[in-house]
PDB file of N, CA and C in Angstrom:
ATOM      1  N   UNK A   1      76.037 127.399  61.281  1.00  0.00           N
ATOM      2  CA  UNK A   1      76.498 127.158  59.950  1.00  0.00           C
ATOM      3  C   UNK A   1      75.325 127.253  58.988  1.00  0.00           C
ATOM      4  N   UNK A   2      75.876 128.059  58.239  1.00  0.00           N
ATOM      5  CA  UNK A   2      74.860 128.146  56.952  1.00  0.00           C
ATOM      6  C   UNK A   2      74.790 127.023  55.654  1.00  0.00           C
ATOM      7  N   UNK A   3      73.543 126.344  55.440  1.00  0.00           N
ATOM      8  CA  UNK A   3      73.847 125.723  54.018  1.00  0.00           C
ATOM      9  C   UNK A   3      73.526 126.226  52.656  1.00  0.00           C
ATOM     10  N   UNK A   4      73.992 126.225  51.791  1.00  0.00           N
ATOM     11  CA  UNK A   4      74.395 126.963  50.557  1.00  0.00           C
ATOM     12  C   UNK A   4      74.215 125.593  49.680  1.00  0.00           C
ATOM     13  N   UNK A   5      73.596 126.085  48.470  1.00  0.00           N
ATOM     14  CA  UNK A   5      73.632 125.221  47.203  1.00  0.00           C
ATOM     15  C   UNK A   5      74.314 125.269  46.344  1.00  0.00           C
ATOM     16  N   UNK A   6      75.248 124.753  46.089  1.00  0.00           N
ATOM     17  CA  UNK A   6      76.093 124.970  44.274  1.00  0.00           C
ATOM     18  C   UNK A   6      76.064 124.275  43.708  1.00  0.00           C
ATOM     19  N   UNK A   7      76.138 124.868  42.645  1.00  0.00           N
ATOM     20  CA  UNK A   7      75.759 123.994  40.806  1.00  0.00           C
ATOM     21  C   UNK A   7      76.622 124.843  40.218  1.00  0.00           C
ATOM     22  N   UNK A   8      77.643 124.025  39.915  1.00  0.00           N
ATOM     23  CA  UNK A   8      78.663 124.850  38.879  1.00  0.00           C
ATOM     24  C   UNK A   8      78.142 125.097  37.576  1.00  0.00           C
ATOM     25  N   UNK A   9      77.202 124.780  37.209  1.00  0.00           N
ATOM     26  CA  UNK A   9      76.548 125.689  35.792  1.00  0.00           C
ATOM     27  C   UNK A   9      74.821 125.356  36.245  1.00  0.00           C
ATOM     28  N   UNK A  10      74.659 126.599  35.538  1.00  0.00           N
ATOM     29  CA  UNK A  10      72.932 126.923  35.397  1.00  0.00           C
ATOM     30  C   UNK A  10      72.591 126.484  34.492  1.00  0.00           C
ATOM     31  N   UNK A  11      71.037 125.911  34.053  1.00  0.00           N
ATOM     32  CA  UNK A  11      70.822 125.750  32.663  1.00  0.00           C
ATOM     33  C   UNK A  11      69.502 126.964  32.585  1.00  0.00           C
ATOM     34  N   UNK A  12      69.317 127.857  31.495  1.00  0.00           N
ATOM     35  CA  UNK A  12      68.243 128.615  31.052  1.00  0.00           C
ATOM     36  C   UNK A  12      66.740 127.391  31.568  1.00  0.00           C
ATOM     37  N   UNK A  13      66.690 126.472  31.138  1.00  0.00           N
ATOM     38  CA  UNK A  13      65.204 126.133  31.477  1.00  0.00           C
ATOM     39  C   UNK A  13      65.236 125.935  33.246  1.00  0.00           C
ATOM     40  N   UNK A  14      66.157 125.484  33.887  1.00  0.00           N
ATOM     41  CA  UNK A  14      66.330 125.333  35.380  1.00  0.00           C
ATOM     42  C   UNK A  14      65.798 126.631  36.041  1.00  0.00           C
ATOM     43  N   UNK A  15      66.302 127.520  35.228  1.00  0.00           N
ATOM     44  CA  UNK A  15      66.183 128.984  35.891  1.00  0.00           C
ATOM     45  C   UNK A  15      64.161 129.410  35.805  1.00  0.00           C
ATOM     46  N   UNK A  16      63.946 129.448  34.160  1.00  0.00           N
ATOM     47  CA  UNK A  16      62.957 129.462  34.318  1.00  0.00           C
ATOM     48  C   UNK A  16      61.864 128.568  35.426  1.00  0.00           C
ATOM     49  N   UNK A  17      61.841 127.649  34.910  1.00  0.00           N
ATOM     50  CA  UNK A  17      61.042 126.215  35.913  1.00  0.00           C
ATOM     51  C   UNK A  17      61.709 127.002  37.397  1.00  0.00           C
ATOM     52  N   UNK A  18      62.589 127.335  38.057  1.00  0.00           N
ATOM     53  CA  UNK A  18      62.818 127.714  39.492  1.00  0.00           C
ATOM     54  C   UNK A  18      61.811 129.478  39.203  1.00  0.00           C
ATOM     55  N   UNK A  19      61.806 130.075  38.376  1.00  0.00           N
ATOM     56  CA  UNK A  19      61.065 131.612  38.376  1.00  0.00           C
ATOM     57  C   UNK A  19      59.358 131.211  38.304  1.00  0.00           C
ATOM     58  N   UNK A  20      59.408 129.918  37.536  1.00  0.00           N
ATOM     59  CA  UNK A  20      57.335 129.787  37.581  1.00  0.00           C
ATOM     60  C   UNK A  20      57.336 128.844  39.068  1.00  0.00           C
ATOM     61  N   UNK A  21      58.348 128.236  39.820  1.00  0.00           N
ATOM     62  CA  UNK A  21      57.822 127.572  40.995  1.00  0.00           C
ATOM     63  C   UNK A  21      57.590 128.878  41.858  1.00  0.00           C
ATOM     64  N   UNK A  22      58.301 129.733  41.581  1.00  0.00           N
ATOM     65  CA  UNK A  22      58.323 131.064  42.735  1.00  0.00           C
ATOM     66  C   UNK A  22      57.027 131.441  42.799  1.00  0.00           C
ATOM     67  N   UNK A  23      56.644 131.839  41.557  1.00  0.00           N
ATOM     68  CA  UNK A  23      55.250 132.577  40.929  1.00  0.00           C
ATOM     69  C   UNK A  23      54.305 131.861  41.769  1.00  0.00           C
ATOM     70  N   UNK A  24      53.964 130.646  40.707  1.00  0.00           N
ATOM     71  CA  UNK A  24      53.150 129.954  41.102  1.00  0.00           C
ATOM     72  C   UNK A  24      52.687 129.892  43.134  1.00  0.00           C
ATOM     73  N   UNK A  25      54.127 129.666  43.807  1.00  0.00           N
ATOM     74  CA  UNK A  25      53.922 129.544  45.047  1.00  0.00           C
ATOM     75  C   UNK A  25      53.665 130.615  46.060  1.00  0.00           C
ATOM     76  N   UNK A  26      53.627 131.843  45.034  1.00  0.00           N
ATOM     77  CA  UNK A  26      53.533 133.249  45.791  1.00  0.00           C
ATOM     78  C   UNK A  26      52.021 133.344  45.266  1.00  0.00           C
ATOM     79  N   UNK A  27      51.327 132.834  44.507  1.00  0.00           N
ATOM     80  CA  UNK A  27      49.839 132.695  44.505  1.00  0.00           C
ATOM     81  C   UNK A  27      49.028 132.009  45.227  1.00  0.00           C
ATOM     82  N   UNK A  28      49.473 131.121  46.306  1.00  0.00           N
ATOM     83  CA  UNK A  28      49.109 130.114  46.877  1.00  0.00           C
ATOM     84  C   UNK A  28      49.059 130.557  48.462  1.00  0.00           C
ATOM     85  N   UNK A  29      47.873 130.938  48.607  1.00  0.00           N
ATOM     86  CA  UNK A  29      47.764 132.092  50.266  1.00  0.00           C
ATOM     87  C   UNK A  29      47.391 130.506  50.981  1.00  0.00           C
ATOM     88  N   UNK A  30      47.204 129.563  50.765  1.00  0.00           N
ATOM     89  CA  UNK A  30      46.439 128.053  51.682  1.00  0.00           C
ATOM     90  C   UNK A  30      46.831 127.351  51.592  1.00  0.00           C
ATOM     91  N   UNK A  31      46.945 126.540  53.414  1.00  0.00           N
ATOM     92  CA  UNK A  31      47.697 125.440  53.300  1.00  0.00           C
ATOM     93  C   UNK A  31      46.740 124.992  54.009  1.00  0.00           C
ATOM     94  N   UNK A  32      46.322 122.804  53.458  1.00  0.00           N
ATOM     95  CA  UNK A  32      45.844 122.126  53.499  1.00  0.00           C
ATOM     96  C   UNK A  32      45.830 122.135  55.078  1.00  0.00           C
ATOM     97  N   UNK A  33      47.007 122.010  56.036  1.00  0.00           N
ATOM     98  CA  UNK A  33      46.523 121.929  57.545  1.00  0.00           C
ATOM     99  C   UNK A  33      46.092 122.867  58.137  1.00  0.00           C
ATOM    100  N   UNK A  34      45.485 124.250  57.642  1.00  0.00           N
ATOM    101  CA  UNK A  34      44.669 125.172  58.178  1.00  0.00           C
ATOM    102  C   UNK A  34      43.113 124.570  57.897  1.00  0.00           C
ATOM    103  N   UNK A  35      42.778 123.123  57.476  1.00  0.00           N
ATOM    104  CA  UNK A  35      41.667 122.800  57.768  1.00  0.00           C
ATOM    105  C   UNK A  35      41.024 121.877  58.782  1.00  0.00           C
ATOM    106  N   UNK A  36      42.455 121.694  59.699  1.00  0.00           N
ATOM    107  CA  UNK A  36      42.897 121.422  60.892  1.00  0.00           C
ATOM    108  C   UNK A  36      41.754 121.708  61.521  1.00  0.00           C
ATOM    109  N   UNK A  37      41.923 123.536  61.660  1.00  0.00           N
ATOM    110  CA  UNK A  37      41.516 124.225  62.747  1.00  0.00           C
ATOM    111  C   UNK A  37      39.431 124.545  62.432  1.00  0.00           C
ATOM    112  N   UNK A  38      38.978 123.573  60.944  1.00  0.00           N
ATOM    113  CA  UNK A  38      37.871 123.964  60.656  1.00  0.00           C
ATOM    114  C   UNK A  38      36.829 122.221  61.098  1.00  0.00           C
ATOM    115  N   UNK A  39      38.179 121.447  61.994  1.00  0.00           N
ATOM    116  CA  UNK A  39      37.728 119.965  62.111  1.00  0.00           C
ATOM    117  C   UNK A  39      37.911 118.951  61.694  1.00  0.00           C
ATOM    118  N   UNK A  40      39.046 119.222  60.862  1.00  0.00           N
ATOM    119  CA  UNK A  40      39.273 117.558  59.648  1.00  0.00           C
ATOM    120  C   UNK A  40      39.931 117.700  60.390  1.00  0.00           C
ATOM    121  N   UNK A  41      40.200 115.842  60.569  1.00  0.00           N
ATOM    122  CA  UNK A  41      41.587 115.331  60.624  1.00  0.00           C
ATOM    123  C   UNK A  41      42.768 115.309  59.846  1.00  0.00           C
ATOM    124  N   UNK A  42      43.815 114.926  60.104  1.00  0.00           N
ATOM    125  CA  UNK A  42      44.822 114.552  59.102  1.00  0.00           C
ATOM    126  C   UNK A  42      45.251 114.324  58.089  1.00  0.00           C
ATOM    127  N   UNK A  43      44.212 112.766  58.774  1.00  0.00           N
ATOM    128  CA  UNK A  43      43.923 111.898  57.438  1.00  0.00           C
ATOM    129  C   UNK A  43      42.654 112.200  56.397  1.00  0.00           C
ATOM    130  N   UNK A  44      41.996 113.369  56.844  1.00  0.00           N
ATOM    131  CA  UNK A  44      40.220 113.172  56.115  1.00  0.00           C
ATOM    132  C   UNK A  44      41.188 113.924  55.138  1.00  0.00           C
ATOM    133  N   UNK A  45      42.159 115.331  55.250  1.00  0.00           N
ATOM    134  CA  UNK A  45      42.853 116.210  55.208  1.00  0.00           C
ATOM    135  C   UNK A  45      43.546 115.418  53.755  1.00  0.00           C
ATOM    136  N   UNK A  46      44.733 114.722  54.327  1.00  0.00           N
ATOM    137  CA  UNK A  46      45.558 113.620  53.154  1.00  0.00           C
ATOM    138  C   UNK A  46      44.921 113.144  52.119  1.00  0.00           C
ATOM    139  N   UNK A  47      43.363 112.516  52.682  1.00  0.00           N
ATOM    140  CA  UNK A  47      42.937 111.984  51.366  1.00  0.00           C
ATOM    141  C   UNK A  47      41.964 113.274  50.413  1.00  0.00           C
ATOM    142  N   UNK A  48      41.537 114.222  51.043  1.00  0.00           N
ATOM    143  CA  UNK A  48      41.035 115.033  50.342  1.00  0.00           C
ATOM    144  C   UNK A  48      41.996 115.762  49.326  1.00  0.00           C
ATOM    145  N   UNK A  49      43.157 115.584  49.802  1.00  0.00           N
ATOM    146  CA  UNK A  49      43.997 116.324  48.830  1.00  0.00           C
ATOM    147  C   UNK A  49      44.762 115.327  47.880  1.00  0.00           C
ATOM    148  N   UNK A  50      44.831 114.461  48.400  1.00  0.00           N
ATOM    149  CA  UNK A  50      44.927 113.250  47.095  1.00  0.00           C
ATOM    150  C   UNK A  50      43.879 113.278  45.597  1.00  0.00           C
ATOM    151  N   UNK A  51      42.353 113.253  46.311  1.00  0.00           N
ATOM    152  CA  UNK A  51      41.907 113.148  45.571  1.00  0.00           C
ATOM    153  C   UNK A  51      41.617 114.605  44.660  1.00  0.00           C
ATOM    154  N   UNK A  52      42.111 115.656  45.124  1.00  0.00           N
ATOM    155  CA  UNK A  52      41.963 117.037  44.760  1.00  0.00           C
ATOM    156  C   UNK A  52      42.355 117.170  43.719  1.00  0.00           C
ATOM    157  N   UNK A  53      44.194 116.455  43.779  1.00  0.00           N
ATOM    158  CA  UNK A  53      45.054 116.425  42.999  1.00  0.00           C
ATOM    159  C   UNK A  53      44.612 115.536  41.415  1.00  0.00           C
ATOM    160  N   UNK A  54      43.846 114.469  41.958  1.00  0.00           N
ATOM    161  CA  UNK A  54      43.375 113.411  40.861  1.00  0.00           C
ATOM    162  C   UNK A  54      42.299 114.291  39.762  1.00  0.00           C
ATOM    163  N   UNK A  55      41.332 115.285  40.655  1.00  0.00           N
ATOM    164  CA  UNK A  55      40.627 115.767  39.797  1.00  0.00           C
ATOM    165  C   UNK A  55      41.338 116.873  39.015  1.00  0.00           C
ATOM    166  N   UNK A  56      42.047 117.689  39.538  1.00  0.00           N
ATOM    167  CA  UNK A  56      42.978 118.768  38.776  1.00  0.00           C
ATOM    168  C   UNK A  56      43.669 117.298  37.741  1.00  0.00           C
ATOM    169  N   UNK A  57      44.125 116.418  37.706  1.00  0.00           N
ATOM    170  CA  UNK A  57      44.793 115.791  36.512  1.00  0.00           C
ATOM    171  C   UNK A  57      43.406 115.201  35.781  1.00  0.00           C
ATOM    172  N   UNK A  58      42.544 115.089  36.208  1.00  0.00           N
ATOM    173  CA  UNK A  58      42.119 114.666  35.027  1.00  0.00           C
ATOM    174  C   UNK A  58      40.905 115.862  34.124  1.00  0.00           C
ATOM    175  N   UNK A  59      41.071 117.082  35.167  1.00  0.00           N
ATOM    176  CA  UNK A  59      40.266 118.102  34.754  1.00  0.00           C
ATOM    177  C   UNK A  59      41.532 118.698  33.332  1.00  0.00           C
ATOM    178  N   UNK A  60      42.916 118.176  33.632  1.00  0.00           N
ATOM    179  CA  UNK A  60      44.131 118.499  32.453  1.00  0.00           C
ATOM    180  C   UNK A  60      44.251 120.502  33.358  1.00  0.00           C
ATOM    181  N   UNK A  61      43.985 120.378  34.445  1.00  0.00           N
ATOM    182  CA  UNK A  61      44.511 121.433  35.456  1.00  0.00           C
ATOM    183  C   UNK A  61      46.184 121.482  35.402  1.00  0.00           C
ATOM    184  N   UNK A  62      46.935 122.139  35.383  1.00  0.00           N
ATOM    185  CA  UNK A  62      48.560 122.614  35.447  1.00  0.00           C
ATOM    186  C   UNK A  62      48.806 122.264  37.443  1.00  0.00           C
ATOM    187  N   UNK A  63      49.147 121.395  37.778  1.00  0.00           N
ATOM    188  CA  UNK A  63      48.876 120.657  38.883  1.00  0.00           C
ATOM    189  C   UNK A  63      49.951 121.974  39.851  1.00  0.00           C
ATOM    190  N   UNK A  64      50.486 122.172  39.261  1.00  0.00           N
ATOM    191  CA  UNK A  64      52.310 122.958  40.231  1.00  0.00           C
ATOM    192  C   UNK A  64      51.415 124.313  40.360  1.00  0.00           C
ATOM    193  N   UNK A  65      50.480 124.754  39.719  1.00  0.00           N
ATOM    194  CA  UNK A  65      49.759 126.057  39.523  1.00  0.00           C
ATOM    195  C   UNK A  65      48.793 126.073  41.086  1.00  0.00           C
ATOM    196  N   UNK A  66      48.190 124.795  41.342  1.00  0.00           N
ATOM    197  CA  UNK A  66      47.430 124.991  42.761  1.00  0.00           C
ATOM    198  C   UNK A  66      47.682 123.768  43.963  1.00  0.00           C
ATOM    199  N   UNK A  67      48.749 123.018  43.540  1.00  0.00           N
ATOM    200  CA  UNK A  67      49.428 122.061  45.217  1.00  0.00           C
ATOM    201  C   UNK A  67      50.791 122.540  44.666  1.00  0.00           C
ATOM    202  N   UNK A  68      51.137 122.057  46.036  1.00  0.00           N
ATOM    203  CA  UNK A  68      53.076 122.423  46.221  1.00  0.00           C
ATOM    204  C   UNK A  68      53.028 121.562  47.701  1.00  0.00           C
ATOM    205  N   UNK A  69      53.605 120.475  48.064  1.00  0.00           N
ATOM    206  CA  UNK A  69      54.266 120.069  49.200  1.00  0.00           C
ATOM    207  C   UNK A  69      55.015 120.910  49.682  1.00  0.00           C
ATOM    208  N   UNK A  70      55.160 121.237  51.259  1.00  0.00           N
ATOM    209  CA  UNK A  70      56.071 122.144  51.488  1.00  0.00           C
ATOM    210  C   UNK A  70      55.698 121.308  53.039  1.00  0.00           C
ATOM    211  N   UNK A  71      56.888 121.854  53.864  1.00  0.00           N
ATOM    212  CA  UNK A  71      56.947 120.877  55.293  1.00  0.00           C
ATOM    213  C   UNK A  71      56.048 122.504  56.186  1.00  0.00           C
ATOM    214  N   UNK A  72      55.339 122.340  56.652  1.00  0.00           N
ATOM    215  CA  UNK A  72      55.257 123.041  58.093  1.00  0.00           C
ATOM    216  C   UNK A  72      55.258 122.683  59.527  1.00  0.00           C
ATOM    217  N   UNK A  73      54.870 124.084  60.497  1.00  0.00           N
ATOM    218  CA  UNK A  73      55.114 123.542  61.510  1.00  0.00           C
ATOM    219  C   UNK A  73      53.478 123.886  62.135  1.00  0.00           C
ATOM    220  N   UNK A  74      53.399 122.334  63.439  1.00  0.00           N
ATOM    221  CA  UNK A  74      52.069 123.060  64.022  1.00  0.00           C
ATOM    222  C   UNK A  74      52.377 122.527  65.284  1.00  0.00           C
ATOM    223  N   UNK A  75      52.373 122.681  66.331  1.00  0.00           N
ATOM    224  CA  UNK A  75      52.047 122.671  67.773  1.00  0.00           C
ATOM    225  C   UNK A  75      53.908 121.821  68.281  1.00  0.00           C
ATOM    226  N   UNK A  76      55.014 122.837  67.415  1.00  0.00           N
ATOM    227  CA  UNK A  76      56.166 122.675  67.813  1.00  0.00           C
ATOM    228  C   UNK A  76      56.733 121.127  67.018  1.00  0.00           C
ATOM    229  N   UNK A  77      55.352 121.022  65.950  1.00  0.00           N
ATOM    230  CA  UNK A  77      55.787 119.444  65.305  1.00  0.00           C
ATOM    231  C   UNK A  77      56.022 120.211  63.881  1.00  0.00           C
ATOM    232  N   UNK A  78      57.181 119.222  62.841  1.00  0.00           N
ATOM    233  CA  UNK A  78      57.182 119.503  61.939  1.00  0.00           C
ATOM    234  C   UNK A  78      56.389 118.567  60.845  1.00  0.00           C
ATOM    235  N   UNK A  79      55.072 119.246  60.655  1.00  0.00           N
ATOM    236  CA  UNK A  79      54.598 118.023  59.478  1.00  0.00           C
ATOM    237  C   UNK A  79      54.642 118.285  58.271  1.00  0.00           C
ATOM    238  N   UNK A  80      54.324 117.426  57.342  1.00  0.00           N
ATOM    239  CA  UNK A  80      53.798 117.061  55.762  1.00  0.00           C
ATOM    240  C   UNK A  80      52.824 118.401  55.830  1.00  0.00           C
ATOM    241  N   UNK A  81      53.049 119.308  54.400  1.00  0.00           N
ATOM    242  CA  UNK A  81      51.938 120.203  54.290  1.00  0.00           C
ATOM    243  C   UNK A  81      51.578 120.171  52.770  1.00  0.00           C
ATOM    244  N   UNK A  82      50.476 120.736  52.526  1.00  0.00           N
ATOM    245  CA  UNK A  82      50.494 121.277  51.108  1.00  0.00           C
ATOM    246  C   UNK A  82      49.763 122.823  50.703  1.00  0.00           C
ATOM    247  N   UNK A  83      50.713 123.942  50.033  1.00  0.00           N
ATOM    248  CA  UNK A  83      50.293 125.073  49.767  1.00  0.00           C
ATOM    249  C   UNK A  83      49.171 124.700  49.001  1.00  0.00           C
ATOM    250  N   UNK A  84      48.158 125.275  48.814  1.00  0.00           N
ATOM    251  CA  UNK A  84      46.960 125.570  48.054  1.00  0.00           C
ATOM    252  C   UNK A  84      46.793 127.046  47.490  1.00  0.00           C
ATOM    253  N   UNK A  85      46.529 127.002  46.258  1.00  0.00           N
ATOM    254  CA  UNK A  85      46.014 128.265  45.801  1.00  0.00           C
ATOM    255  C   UNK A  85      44.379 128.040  45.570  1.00  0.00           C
ATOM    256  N   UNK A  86      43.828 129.562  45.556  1.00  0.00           N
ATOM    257  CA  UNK A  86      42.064 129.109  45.655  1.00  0.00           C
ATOM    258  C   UNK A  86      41.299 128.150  45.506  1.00  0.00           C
ATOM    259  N   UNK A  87      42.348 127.737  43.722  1.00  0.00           N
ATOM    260  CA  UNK A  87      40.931 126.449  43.188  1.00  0.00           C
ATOM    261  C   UNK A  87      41.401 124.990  43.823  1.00  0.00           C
ATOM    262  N   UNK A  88      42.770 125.242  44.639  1.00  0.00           N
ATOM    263  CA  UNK A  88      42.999 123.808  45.162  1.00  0.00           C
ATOM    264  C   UNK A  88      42.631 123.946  46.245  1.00  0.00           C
ATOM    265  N   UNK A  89      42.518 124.709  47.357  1.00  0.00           N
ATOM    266  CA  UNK A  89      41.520 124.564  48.683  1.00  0.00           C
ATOM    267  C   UNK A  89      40.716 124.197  48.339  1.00  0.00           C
ATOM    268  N   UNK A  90      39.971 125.281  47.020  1.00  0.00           N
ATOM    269  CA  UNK A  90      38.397 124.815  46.497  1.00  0.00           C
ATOM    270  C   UNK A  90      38.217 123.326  46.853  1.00  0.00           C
ATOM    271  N   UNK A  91      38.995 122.677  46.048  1.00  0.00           N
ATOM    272  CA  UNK A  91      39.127 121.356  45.649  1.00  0.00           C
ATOM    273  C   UNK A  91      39.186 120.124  46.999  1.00  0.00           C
ATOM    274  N   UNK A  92      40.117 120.574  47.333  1.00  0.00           N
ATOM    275  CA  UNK A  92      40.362 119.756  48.626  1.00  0.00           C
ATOM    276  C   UNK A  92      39.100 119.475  49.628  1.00  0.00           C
ATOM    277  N   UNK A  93      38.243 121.235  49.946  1.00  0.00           N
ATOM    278  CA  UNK A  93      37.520 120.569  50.470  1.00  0.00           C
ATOM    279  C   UNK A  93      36.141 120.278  49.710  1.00  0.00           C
ATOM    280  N   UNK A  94      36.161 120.364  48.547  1.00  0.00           N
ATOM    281  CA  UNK A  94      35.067 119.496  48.095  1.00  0.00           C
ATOM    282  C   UNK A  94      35.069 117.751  47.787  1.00  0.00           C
ATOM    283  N   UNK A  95      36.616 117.822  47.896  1.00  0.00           N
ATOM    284  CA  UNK A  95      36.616 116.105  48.247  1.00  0.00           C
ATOM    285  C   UNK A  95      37.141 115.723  49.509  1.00  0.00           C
ATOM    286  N   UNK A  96      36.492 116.465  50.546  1.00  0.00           N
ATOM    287  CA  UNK A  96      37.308 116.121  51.575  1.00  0.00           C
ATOM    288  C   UNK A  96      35.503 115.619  52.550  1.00  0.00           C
ATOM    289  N   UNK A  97      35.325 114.658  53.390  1.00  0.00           N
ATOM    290  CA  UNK A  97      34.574 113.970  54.190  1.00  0.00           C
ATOM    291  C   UNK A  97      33.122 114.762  53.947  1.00  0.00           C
ATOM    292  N   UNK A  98      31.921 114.426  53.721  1.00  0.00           N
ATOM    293  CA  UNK A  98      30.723 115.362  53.156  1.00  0.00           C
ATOM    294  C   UNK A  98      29.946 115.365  54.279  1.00  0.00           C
ATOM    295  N   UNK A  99      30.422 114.420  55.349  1.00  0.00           N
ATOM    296  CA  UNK A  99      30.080 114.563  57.031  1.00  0.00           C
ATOM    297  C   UNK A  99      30.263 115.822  57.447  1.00  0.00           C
ATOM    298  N   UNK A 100      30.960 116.544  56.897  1.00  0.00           N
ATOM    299  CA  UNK A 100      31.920 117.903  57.340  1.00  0.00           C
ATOM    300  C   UNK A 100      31.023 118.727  57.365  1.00  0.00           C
ATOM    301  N   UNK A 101      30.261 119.767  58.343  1.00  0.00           N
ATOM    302  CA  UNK A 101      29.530 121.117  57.655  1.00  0.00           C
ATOM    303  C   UNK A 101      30.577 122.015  56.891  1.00  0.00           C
ATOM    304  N   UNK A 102      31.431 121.542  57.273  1.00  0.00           N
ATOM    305  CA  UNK A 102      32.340 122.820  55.941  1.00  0.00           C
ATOM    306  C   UNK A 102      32.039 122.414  54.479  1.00  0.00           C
ATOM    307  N   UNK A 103      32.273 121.407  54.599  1.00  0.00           N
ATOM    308  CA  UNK A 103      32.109 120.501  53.277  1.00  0.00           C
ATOM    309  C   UNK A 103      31.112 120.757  52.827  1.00  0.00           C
ATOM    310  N   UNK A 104      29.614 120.170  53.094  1.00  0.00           N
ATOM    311  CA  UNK A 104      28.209 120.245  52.745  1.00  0.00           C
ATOM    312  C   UNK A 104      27.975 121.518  52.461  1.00  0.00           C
ATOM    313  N   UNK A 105      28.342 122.376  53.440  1.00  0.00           N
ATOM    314  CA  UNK A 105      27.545 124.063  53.041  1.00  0.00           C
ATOM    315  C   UNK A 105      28.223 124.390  51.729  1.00  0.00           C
ATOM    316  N   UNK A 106      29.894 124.114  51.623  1.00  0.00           N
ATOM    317  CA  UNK A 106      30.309 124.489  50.094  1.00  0.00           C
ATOM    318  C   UNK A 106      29.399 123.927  49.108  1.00  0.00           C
ATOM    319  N   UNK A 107      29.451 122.773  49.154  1.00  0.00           N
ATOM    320  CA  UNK A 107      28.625 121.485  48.228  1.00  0.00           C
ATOM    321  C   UNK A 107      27.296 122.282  47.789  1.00  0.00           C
ATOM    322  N   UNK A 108      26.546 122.786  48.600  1.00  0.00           N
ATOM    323  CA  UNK A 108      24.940 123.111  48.652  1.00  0.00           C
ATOM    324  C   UNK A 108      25.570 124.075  47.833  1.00  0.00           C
ATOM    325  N   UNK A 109      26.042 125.560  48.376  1.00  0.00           N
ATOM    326  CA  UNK A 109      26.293 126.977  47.900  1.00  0.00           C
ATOM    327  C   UNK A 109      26.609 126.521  46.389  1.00  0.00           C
ATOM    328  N   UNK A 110      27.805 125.654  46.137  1.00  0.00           N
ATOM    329  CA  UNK A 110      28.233 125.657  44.686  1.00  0.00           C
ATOM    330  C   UNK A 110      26.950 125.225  43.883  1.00  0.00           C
ATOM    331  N   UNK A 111      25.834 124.189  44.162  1.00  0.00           N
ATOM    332  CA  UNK A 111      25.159 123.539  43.655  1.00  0.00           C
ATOM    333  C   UNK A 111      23.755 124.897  43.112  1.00  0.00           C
ATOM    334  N   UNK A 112      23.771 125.665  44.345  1.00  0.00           N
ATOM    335  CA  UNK A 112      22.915 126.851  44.506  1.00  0.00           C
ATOM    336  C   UNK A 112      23.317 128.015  43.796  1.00  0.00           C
ATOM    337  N   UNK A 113      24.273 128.062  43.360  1.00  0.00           N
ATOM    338  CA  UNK A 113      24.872 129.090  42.283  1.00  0.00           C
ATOM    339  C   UNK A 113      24.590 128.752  40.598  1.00  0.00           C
ATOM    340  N   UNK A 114      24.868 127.061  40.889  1.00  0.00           N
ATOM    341  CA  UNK A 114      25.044 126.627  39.401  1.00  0.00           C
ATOM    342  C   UNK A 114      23.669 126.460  38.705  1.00  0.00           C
ATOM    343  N   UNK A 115      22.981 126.196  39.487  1.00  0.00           N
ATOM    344  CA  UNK A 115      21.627 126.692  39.443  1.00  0.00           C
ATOM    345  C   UNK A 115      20.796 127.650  38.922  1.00  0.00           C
ATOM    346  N   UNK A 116      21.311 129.026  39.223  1.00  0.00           N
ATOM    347  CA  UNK A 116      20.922 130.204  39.286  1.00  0.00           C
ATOM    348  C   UNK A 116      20.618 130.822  37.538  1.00  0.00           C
TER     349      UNK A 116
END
């Protein structure tokens, strides 16, 4: 059985707001648990993207433009995910555990650019 959505009327802004979630989420090649496979945990994972999210709001970042919750799947489990577009991976793992060599080498490189 198939499930199907109906809404006996559309509204013009519904439509739009559903055409920029599309956009937006077809820009978004990264998801937060592909940093899984670079050594974070879960949780280093959860809170880095918490706080990712905090700096995109208070940077006045368009938040729907680089996170999106979306469910995936990993090792036959269905978990909590979040799409990322560039500057929110960016983000994530620059607030994500600075124990991390993923972390630190970004940290240094960005610091070594800004520099330049």
């Amino acid at each position: 059985m198939e499930i199907s959505i109906y809404k006996s009327s559309y509204h013009p802004v519904d439509s739009i707001e559903a055409f920029f979630s599309l956009y937006f989420s077809l820009q978004m090649n990264y998801l937060a648990s592909d940093l899984l496979e670079q050594g974070l945990s879960a949780k280093q994972i959860a809170d880095a993207v918490a706080k990712a999210i905090q700096v995109a709001k208070s940077s006045e970042l368009e938040i729907r433009e680089h996170f999106m919750p979306v469910f995936s799947e990993r090792n036959k489990a269905i978990i909590n995910d979040c799409k990322l577009s560039k500057m929110g991976y960016g983000l994530v793992v620059l607030n994500a555990d600075s124990n991390h060599a993923l972390v630190s080498k970004l940290q240094v490189s960005i610091m070594k650019n800004f520099l330049k």
